[in-house]
N, C-alpha and C. Protein backbone atom coordinates (compact mmCIF):
# COMPACT_ATOMS: atom_id res chain seq x y z
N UNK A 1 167.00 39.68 -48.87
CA UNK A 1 168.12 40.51 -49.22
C UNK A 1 169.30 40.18 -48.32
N UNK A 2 170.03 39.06 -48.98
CA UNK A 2 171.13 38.96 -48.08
C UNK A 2 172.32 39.90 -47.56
N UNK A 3 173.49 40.00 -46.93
CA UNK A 3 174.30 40.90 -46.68
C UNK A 3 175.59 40.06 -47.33
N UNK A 4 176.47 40.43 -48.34
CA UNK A 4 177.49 39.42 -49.11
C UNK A 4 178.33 40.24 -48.47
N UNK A 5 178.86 41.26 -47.58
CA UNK A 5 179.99 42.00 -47.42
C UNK A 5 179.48 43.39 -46.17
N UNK A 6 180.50 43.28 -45.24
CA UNK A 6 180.74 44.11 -44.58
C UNK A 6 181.78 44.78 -44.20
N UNK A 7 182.02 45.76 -44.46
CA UNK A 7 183.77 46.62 -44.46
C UNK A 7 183.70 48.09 -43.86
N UNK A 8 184.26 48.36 -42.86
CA UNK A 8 184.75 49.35 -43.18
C UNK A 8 183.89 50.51 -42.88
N UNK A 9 182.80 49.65 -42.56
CA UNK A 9 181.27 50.35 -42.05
C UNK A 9 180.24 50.43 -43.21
N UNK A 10 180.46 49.59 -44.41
CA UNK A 10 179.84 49.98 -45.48
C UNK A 10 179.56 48.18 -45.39
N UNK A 11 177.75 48.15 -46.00
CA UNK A 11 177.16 47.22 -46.07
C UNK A 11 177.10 46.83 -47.18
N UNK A 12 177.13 46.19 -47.85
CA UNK A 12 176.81 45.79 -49.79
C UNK A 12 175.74 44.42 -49.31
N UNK A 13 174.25 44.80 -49.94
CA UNK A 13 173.33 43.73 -50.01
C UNK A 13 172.79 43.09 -51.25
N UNK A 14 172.83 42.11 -51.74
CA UNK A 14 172.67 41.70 -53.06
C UNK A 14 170.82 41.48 -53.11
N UNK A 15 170.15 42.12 -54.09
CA UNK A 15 168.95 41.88 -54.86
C UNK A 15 168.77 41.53 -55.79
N UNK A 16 168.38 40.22 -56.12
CA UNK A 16 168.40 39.10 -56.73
C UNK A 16 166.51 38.94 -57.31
N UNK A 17 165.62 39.91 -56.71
CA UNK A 17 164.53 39.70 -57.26
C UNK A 17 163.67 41.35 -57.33
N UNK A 18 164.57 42.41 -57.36
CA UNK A 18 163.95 43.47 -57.39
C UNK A 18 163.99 44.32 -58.92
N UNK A 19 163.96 42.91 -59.72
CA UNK A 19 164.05 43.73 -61.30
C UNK A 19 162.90 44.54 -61.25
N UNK A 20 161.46 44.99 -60.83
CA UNK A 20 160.89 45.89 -61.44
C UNK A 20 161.31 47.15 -61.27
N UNK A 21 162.10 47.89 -60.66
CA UNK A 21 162.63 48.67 -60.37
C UNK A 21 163.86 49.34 -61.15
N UNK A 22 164.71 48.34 -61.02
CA UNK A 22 166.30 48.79 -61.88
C UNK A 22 166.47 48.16 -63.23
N UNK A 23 165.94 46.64 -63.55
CA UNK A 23 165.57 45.37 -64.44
C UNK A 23 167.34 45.65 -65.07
N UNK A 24 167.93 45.32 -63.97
CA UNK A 24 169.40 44.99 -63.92
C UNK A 24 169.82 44.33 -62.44
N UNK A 25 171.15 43.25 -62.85
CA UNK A 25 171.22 43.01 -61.54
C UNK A 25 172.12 43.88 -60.57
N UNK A 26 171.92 44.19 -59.26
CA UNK A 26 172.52 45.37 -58.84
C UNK A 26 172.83 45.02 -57.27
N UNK A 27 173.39 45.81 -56.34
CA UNK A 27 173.48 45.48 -55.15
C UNK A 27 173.30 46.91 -54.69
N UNK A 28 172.99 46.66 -53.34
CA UNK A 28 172.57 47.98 -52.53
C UNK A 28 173.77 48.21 -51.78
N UNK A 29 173.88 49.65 -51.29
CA UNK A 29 175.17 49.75 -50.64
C UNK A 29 174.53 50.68 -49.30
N UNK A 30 175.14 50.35 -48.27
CA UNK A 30 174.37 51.56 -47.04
C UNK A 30 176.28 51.98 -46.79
N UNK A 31 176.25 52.79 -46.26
CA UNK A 31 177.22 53.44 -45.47
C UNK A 31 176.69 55.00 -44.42
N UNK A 32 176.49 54.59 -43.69
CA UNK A 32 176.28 56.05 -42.53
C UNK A 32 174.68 56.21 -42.92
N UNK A 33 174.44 57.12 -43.31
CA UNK A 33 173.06 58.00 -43.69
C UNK A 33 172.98 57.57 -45.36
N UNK A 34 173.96 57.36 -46.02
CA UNK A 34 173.91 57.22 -47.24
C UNK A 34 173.71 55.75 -47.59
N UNK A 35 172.76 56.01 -48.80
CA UNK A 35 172.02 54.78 -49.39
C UNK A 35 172.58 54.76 -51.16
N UNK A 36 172.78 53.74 -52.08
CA UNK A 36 172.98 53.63 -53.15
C UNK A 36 172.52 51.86 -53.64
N UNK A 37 172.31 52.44 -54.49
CA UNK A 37 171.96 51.00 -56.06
C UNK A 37 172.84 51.05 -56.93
N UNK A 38 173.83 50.01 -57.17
CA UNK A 38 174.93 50.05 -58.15
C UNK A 38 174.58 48.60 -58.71
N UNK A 39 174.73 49.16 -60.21
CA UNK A 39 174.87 48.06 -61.36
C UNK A 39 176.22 47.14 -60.87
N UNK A 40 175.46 45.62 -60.91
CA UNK A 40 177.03 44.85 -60.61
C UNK A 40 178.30 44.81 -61.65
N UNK A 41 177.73 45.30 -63.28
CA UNK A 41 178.33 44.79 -64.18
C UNK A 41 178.83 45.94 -64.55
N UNK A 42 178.78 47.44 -64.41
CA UNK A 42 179.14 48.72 -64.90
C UNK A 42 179.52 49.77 -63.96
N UNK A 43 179.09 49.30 -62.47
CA UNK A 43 179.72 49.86 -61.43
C UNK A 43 179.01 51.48 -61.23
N UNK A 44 177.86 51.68 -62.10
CA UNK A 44 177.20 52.73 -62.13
C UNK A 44 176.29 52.85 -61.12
N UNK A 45 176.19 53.88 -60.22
CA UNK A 45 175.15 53.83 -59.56
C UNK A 45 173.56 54.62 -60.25
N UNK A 46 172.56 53.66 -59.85
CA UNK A 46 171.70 53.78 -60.67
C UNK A 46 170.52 54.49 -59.00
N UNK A 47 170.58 54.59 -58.23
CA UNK A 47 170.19 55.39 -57.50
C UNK A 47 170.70 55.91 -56.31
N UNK A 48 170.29 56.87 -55.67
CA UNK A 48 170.94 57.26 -54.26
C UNK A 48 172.19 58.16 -54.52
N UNK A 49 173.15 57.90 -53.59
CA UNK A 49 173.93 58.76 -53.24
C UNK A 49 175.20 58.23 -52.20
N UNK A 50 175.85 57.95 -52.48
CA UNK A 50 177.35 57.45 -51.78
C UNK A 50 179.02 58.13 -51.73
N UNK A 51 179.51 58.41 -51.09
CA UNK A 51 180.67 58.96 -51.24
C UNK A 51 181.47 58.24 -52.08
N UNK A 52 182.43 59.07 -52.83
CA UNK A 52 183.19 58.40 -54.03
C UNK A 52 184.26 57.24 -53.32
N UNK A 53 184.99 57.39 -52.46
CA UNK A 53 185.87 56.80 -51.60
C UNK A 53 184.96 55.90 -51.20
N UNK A 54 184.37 55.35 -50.80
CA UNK A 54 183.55 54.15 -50.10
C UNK A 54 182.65 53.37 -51.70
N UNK A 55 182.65 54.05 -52.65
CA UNK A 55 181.87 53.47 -54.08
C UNK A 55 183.31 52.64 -54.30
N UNK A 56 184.26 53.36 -54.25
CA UNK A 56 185.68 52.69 -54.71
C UNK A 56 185.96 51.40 -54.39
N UNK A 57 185.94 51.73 -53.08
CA UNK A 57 186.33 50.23 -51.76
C UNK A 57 185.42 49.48 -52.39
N UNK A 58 183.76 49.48 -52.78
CA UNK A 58 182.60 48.75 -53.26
C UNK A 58 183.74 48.00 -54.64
């Protein structure tokens, strides 16, 4: 799970082999305590929980 981006205090990690789970491609996002799974192509988060202002910057 590489790290493609660091900003701002917010991590974005790309998963490239965790289709059984989402079976979309998606990237992980950390910021603080908060964790999220966002669709790369619809910008939806498909799990977790992230502040709207830091999903944006994503």
């Amino acid at each position: 799970m590489p790290i493609i981006s660091m900003f701002y205090g917010i991590i974005v990690q790309l998963f490239f082999f965790d289709n059984d789970k989402h079976h979309t491609p998606h990237v992980h996002i950390r910021y603080s305590e908060f964790r999220a799974s966002v669709d790369i192509s619809t910008a939806e988060i498909l799990e977790g929980d992230i502040p709207q202002r830091q999903l944006r910057l994503v």
